[in-house]
PDB file of N, CA and C in Angstrom:
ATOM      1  N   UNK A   1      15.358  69.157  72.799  1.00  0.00           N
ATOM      2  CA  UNK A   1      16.741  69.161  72.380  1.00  0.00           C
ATOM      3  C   UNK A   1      17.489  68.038  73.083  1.00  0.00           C
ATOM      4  N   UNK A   2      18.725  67.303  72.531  1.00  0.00           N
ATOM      5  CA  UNK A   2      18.991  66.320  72.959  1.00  0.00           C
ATOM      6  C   UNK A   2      20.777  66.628  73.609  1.00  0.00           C
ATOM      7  N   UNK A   3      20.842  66.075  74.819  1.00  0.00           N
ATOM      8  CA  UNK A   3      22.020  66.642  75.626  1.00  0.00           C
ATOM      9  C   UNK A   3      22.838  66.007  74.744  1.00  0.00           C
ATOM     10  N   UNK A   4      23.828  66.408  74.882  1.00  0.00           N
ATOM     11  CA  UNK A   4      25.505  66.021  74.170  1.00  0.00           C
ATOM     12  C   UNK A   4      26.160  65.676  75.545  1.00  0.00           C
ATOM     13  N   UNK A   5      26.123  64.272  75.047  1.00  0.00           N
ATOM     14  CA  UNK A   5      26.983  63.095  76.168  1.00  0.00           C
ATOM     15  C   UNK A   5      28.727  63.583  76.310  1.00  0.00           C
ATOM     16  N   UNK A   6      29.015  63.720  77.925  1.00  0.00           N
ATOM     17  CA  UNK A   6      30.023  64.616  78.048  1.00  0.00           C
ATOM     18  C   UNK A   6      31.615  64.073  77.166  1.00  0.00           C
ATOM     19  N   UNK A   7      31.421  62.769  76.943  1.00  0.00           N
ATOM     20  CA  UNK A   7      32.538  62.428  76.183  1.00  0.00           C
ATOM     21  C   UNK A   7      32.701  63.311  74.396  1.00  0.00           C
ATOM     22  N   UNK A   8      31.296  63.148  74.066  1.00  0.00           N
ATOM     23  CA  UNK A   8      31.012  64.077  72.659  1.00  0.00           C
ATOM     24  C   UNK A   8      31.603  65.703  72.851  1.00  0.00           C
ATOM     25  N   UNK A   9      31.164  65.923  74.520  1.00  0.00           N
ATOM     26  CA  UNK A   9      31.521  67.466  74.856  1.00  0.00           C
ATOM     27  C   UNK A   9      33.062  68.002  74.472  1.00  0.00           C
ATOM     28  N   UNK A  10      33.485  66.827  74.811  1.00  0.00           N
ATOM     29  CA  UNK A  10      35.191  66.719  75.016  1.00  0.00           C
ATOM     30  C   UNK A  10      35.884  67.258  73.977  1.00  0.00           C
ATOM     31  N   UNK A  11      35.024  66.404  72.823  1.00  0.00           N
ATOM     32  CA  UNK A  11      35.796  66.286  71.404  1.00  0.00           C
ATOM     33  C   UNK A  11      35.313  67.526  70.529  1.00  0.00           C
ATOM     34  N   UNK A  12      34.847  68.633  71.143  1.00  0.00           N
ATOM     35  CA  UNK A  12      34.539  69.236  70.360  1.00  0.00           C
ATOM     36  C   UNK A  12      35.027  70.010  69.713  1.00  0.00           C
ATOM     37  N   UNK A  13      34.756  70.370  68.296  1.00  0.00           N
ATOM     38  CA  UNK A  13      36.526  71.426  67.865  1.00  0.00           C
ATOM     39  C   UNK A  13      36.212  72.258  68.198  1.00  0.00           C
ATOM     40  N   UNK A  14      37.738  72.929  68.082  1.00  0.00           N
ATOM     41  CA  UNK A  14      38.377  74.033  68.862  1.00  0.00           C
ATOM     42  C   UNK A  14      37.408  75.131  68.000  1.00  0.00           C
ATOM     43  N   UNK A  15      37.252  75.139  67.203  1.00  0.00           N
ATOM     44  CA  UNK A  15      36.355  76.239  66.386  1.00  0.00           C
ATOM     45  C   UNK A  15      35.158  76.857  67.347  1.00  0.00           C
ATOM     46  N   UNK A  16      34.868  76.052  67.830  1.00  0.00           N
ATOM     47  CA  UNK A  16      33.428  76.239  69.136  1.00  0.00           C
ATOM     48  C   UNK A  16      33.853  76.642  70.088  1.00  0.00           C
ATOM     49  N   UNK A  17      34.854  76.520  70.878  1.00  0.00           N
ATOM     50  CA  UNK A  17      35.169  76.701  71.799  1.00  0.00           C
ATOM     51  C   UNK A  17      35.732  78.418  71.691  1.00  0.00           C
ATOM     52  N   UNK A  18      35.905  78.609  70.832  1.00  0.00           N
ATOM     53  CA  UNK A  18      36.680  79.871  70.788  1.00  0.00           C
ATOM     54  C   UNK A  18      35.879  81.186  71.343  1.00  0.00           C
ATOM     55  N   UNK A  19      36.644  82.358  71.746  1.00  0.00           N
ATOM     56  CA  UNK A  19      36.137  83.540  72.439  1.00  0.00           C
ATOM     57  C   UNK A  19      36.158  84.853  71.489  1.00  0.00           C
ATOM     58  N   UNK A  20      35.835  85.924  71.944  1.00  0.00           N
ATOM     59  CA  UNK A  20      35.354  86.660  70.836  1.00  0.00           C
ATOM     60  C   UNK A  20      36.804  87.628  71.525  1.00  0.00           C
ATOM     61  N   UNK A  21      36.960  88.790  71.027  1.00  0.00           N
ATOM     62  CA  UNK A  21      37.855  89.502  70.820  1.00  0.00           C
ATOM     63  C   UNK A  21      37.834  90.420  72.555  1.00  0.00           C
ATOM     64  N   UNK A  22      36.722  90.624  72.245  1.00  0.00           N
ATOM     65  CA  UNK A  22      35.744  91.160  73.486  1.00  0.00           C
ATOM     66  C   UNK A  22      35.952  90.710  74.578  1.00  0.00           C
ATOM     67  N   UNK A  23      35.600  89.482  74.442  1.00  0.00           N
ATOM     68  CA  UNK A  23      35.616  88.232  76.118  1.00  0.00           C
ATOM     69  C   UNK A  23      37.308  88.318  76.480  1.00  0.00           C
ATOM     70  N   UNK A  24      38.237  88.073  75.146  1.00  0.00           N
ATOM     71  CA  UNK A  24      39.826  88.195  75.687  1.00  0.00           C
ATOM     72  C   UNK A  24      39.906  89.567  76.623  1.00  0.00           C
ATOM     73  N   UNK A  25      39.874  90.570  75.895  1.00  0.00           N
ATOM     74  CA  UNK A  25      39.917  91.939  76.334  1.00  0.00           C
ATOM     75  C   UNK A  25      39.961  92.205  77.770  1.00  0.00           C
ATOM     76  N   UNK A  26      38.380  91.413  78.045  1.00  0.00           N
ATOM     77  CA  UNK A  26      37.963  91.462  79.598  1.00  0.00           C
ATOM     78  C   UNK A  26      39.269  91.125  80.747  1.00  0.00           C
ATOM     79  N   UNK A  27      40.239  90.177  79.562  1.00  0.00           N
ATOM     80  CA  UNK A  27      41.017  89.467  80.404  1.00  0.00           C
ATOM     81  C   UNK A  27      42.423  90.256  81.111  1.00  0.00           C
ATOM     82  N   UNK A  28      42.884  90.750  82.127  1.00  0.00           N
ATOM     83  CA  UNK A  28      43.740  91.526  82.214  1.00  0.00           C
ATOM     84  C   UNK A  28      45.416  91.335  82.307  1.00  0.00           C
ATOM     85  N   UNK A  29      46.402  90.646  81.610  1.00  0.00           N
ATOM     86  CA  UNK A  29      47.541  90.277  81.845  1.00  0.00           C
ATOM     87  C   UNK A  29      48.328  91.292  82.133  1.00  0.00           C
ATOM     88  N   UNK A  30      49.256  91.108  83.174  1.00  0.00           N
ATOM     89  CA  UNK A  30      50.202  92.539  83.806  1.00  0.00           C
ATOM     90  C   UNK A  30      51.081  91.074  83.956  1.00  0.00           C
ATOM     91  N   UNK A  31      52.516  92.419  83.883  1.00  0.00           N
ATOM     92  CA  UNK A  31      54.166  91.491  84.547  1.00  0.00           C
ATOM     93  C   UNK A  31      54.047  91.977  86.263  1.00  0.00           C
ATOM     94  N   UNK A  32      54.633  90.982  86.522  1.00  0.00           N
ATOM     95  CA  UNK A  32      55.130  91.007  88.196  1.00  0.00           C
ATOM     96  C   UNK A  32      56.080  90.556  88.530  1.00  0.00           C
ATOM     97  N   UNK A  33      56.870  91.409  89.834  1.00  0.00           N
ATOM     98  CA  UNK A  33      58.281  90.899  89.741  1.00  0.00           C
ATOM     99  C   UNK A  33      58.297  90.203  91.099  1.00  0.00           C
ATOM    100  N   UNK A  34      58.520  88.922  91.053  1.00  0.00           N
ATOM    101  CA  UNK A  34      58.254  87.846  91.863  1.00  0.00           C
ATOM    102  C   UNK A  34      59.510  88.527  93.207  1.00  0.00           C
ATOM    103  N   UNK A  35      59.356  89.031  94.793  1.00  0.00           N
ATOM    104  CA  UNK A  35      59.979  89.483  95.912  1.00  0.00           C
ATOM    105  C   UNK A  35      60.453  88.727  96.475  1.00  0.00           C
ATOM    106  N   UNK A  36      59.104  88.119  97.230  1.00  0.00           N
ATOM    107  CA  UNK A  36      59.283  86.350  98.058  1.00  0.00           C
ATOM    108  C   UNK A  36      58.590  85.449  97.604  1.00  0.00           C
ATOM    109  N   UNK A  37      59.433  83.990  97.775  1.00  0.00           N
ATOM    110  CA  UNK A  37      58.401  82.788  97.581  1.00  0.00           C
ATOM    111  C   UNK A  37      58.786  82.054  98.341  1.00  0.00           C
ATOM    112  N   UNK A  38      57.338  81.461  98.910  1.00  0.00           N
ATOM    113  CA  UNK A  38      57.528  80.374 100.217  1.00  0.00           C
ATOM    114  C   UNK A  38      57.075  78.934  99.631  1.00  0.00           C
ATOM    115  N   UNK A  39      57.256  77.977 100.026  1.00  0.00           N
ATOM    116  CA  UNK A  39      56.272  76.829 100.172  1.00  0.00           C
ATOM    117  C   UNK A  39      55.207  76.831 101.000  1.00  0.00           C
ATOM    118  N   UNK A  40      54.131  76.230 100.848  1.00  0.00           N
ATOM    119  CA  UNK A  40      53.052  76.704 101.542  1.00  0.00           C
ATOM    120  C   UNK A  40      52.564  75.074 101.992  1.00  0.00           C
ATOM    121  N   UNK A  41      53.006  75.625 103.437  1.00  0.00           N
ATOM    122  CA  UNK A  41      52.761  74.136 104.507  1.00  0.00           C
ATOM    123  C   UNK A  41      51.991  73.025 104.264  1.00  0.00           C
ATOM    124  N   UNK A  42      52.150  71.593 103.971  1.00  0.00           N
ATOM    125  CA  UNK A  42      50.902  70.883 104.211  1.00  0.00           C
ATOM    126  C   UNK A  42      50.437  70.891 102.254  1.00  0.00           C
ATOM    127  N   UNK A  43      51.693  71.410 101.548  1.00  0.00           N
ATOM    128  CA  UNK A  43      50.714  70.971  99.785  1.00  0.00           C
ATOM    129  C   UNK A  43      52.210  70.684  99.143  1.00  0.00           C
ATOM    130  N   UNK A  44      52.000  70.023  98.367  1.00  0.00           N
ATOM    131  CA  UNK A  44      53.193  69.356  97.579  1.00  0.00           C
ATOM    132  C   UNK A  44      53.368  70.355  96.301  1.00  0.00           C
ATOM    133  N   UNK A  45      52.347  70.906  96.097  1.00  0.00           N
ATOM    134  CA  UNK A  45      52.122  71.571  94.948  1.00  0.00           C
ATOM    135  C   UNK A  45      52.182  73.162  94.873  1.00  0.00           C
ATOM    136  N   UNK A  46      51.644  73.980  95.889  1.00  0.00           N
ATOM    137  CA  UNK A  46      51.705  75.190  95.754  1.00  0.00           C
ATOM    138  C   UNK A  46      52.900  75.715  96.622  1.00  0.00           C
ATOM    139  N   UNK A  47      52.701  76.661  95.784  1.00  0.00           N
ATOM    140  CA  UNK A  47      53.812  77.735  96.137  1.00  0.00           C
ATOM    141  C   UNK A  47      53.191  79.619  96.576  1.00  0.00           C
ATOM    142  N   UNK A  48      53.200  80.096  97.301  1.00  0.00           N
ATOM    143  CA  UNK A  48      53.159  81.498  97.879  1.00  0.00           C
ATOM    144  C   UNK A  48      53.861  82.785  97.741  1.00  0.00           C
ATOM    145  N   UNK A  49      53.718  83.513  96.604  1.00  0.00           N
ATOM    146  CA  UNK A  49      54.498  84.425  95.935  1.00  0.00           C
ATOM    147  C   UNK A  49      53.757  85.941  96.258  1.00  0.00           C
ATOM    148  N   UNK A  50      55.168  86.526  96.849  1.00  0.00           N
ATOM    149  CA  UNK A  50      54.667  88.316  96.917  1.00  0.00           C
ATOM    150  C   UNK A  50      55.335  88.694  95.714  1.00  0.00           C
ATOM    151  N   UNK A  51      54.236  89.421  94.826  1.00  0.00           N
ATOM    152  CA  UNK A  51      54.740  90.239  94.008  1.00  0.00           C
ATOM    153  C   UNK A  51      54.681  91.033  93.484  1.00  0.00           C
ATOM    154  N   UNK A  52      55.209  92.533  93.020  1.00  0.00           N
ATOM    155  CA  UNK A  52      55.394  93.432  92.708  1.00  0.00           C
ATOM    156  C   UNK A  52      54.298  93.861  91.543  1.00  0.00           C
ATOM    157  N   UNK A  53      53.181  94.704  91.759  1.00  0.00           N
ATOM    158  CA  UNK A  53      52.586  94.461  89.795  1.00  0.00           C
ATOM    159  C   UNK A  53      52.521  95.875  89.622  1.00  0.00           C
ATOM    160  N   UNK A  54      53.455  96.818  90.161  1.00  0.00           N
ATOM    161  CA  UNK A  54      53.706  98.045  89.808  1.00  0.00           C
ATOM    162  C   UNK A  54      52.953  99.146  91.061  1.00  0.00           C
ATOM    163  N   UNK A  55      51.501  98.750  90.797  1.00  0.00           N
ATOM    164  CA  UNK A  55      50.944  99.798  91.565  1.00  0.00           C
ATOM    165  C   UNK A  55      50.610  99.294  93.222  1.00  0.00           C
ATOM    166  N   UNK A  56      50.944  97.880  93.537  1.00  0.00           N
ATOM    167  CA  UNK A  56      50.733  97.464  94.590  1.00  0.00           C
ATOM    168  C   UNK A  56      51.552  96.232  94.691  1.00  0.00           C
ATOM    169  N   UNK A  57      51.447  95.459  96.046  1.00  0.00           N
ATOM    170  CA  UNK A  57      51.970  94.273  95.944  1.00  0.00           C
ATOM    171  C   UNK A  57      50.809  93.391  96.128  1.00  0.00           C
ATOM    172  N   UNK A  58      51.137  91.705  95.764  1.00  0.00           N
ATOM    173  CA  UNK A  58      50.153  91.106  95.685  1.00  0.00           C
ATOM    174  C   UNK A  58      50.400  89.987  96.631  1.00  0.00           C
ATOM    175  N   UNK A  59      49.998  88.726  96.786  1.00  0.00           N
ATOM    176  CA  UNK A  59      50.166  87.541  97.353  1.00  0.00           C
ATOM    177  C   UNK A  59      49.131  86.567  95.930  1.00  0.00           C
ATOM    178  N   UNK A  60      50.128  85.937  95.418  1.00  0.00           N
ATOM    179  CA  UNK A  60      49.528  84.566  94.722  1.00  0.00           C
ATOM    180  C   UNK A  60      50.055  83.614  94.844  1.00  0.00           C
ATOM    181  N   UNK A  61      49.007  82.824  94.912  1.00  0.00           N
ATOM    182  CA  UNK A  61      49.347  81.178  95.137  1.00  0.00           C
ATOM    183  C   UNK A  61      50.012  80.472  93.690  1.00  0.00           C
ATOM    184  N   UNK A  62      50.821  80.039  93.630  1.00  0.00           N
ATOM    185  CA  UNK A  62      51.070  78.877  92.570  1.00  0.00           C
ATOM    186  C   UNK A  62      51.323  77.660  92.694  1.00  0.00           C
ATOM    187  N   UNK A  63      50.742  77.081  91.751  1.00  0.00           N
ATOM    188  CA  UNK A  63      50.271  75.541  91.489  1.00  0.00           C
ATOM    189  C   UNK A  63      52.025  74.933  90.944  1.00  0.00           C
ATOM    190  N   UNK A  64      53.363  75.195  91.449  1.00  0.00           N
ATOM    191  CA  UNK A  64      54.071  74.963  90.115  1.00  0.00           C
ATOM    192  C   UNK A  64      55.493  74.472  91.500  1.00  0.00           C
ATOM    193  N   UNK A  65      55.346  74.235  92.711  1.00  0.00           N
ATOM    194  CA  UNK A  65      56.059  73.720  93.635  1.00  0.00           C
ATOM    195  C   UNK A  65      57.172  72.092  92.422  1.00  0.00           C
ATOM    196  N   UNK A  66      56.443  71.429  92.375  1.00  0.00           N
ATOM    197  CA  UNK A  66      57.093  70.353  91.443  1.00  0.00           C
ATOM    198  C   UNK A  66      58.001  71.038  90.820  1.00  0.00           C
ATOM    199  N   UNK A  67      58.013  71.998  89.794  1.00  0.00           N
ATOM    200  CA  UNK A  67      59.135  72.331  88.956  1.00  0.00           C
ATOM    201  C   UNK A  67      59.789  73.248  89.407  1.00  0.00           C
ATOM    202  N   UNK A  68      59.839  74.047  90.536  1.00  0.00           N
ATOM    203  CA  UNK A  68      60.333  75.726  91.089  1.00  0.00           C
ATOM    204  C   UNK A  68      60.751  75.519  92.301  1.00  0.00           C
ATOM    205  N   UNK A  69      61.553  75.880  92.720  1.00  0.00           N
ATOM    206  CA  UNK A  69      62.069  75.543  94.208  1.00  0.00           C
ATOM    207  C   UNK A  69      62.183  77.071  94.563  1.00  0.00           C
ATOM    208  N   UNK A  70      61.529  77.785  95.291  1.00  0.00           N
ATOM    209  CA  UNK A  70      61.140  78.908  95.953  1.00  0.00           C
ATOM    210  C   UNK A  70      62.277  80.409  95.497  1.00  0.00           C
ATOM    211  N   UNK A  71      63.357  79.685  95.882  1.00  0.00           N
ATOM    212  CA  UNK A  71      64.941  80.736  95.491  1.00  0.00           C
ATOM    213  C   UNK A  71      65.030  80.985  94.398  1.00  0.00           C
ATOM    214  N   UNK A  72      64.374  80.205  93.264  1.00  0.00           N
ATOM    215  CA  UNK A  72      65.119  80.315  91.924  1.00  0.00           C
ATOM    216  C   UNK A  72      64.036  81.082  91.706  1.00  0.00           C
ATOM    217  N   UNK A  73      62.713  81.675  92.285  1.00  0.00           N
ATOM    218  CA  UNK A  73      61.447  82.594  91.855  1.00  0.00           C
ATOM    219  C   UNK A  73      61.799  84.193  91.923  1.00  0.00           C
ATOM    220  N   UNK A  74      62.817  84.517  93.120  1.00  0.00           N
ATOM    221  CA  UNK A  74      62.933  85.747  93.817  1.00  0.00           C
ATOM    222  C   UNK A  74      63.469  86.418  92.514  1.00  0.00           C
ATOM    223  N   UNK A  75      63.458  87.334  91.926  1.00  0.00           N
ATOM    224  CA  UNK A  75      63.358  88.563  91.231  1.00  0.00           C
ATOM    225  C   UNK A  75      63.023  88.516  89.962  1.00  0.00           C
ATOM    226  N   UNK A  76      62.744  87.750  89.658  1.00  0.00           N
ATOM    227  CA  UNK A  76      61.743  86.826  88.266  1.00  0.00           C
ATOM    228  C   UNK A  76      60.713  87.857  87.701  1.00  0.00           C
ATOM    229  N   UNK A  77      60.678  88.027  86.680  1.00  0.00           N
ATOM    230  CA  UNK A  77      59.431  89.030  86.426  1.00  0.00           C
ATOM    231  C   UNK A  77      58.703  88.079  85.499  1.00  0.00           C
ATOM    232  N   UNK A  78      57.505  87.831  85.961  1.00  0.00           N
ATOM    233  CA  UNK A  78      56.400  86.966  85.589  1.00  0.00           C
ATOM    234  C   UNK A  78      55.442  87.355  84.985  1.00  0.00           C
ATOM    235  N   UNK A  79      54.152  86.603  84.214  1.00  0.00           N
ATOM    236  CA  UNK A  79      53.192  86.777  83.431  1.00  0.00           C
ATOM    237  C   UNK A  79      51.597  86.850  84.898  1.00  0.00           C
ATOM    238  N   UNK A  80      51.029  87.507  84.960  1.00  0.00           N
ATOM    239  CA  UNK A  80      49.828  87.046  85.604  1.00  0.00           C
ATOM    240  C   UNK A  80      48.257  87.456  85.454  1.00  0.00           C
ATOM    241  N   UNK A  81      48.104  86.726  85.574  1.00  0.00           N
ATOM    242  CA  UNK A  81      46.455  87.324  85.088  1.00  0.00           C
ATOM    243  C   UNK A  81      45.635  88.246  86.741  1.00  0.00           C
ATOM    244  N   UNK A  82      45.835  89.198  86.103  1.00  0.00           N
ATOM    245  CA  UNK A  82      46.041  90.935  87.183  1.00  0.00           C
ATOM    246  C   UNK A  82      44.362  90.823  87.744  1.00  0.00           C
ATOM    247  N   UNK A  83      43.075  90.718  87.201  1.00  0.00           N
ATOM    248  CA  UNK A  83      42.043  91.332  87.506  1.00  0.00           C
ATOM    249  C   UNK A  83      40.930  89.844  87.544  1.00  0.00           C
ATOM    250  N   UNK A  84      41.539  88.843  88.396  1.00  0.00           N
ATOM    251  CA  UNK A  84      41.140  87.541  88.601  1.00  0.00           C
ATOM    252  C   UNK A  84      40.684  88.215  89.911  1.00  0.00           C
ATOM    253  N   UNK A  85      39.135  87.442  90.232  1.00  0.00           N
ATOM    254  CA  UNK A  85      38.679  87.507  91.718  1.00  0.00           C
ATOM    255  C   UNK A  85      39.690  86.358  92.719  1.00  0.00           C
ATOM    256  N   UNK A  86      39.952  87.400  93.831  1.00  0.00           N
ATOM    257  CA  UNK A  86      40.283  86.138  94.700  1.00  0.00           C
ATOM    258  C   UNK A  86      39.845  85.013  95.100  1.00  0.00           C
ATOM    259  N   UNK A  87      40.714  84.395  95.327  1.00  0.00           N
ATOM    260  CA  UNK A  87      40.491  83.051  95.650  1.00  0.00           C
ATOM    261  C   UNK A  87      41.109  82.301  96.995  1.00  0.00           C
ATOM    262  N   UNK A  88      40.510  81.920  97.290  1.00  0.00           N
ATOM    263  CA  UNK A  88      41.732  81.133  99.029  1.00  0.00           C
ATOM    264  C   UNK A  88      41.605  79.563  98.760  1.00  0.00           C
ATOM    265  N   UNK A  89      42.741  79.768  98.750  1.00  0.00           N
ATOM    266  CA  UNK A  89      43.568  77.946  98.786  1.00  0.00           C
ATOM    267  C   UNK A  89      44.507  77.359  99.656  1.00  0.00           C
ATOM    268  N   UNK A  90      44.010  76.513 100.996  1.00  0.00           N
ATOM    269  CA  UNK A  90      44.966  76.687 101.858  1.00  0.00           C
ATOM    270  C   UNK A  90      44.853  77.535 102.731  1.00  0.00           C
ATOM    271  N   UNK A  91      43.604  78.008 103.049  1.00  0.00           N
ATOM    272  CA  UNK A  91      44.074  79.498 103.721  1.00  0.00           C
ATOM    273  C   UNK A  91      44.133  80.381 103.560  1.00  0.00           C
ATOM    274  N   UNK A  92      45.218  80.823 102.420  1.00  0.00           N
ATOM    275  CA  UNK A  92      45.741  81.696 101.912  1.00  0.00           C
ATOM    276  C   UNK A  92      44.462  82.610 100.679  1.00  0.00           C
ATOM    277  N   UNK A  93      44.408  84.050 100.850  1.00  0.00           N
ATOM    278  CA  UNK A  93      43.838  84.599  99.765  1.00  0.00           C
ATOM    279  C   UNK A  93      44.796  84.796  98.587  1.00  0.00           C
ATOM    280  N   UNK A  94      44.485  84.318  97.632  1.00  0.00           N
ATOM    281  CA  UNK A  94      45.476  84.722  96.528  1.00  0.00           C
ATOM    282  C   UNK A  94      44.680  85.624  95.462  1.00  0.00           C
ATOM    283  N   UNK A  95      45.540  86.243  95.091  1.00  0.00           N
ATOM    284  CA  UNK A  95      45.131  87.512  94.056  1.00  0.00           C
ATOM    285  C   UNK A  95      45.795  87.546  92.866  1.00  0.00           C
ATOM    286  N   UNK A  96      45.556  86.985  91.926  1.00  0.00           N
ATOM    287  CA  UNK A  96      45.819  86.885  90.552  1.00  0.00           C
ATOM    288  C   UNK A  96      46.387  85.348  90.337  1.00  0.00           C
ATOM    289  N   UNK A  97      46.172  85.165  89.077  1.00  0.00           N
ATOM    290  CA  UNK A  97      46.987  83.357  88.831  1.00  0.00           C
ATOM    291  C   UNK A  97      48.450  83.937  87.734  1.00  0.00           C
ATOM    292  N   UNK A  98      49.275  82.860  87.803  1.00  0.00           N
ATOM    293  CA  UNK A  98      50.736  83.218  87.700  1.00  0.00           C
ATOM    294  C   UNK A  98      50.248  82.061  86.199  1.00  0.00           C
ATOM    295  N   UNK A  99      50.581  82.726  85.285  1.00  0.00           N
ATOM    296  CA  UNK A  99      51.085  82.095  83.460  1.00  0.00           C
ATOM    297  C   UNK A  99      52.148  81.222  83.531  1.00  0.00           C
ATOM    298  N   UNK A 100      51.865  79.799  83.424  1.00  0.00           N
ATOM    299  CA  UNK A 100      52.821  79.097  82.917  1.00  0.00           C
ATOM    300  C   UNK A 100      52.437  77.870  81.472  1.00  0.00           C
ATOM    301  N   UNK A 101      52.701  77.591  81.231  1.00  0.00           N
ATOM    302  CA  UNK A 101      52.447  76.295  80.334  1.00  0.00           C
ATOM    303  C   UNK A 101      52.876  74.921  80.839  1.00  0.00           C
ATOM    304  N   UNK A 102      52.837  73.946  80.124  1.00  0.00           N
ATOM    305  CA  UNK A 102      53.242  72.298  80.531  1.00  0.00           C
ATOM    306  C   UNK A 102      52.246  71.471  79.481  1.00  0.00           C
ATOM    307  N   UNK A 103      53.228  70.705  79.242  1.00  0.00           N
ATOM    308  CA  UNK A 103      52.739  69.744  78.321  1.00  0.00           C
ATOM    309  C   UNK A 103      51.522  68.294  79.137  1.00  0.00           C
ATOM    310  N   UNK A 104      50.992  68.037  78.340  1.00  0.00           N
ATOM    311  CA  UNK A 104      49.808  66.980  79.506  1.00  0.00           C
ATOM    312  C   UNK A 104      50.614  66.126  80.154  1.00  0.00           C
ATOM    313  N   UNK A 105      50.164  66.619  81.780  1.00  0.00           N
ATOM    314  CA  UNK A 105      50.625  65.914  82.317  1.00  0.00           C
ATOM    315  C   UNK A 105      52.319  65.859  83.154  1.00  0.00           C
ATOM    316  N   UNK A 106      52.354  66.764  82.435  1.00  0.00           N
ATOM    317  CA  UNK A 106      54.014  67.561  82.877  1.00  0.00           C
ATOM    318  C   UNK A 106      53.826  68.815  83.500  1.00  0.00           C
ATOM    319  N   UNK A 107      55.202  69.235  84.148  1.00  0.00           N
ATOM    320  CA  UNK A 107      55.656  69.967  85.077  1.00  0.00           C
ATOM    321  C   UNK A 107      55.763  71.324  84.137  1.00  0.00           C
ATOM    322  N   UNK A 108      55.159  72.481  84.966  1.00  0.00           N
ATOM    323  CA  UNK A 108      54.638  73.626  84.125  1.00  0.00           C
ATOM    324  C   UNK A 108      56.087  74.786  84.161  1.00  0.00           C
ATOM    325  N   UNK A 109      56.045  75.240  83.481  1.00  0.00           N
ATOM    326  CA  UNK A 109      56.981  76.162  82.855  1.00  0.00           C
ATOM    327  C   UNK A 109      56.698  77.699  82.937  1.00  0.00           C
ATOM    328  N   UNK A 110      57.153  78.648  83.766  1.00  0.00           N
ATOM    329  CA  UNK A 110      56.588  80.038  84.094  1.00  0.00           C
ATOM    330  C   UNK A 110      56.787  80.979  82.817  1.00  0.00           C
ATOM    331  N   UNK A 111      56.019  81.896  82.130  1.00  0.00           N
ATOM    332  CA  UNK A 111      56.390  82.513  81.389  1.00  0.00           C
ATOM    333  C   UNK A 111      56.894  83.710  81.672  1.00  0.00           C
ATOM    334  N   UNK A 112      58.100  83.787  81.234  1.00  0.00           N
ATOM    335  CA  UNK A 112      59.147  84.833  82.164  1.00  0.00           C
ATOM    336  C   UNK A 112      59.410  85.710  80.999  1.00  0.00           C
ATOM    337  N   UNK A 113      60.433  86.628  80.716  1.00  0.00           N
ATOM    338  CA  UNK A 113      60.783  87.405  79.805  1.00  0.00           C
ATOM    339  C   UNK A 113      62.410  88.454  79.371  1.00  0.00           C
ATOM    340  N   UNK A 114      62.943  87.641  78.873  1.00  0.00           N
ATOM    341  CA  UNK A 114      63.764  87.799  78.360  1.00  0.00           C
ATOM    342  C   UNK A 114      64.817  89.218  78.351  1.00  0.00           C
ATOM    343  N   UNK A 115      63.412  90.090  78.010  1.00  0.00           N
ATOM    344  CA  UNK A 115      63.627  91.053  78.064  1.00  0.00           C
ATOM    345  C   UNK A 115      63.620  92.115  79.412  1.00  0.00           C
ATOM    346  N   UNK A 116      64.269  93.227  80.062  1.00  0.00           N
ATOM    347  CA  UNK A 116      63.986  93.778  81.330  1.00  0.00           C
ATOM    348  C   UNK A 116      62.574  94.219  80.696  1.00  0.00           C
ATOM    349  N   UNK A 117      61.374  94.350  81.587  1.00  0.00           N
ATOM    350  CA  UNK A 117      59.725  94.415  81.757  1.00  0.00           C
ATOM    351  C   UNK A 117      60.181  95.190  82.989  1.00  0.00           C
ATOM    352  N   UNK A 118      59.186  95.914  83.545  1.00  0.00           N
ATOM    353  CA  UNK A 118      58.809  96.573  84.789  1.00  0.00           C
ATOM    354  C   UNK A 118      57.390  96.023  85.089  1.00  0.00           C
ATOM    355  N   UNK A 119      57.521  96.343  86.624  1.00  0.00           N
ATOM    356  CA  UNK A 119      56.579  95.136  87.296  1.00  0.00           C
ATOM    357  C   UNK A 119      54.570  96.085  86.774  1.00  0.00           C
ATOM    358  N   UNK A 120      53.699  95.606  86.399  1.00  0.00           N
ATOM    359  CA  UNK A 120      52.518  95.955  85.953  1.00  0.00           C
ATOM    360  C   UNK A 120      52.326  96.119  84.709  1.00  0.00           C
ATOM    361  N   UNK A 121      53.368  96.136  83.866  1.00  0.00           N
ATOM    362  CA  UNK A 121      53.174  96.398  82.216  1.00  0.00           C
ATOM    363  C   UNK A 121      52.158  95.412  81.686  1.00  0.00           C
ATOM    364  N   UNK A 122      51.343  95.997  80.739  1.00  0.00           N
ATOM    365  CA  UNK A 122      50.258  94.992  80.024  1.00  0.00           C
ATOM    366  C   UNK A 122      51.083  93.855  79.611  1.00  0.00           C
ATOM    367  N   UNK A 123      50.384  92.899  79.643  1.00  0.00           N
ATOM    368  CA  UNK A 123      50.897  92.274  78.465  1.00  0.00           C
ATOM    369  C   UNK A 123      49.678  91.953  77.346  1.00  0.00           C
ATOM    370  N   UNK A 124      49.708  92.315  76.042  1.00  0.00           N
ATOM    371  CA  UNK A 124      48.405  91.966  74.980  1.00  0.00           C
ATOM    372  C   UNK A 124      49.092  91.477  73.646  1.00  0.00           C
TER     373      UNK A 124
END
């Protein structure tokens, strides 16, 4: 069989790439209501968030320092992906990744909600 040169990999349509109904499922999204957020010493980029996901509190790291200045995070109820293995970045163990979007190459955008949410609600 003949490898597919990683530039070919790149271009491949989205049709292939896609996940089954199943594999999403696995995936666990809960709201969290953002408590504290620090800057996290020594990174231009992350940010250090305690937050609320109903049945516990958490500590996650976010990648989103550029667009968020720590104050404007505190009582925010956020998107996060709940049942992610930890990870340490910095030090820090973080427990779940925080939902945002951004266009290539741009400064990412938190998905927040409009509506009052309570902190752990699915989101599907």
């Amino acid at each position: 069989m003949e490898e597919i040169p990683a530039a070919a990999a790149a271009t491949t349509p989205v049709e292939d790439q896609r996940i089954s109904i199943d594999d999403f499922m696995k995936i666990e999204l809960r709201t969290a209501r953002v408590l504290e957020a620090e800057a996290v010493p020594k990174s231009k980029k992350l940010l250090k968030l305690k937050v609320d996901v109903g049945t516990e509190q958490r500590t996650v790291l976010a990648g989103i320092a550029e667009a968020y200045q720590p104050e404007q995070l505190v009582g925010k109820t956020i998107a996060i992906v709940f049942n992610l293995k930890p990870a340490k970045l910095m030090g820090i163990e973080s427990n779940g990744m925080v939902l945002a979007v951004s266009p290539e190459g741009g400064k990412p955008t938190l998905i927040t909600f409009d509506e009052t949410v309570e902190p752990g609600w699915r989101v599907r």
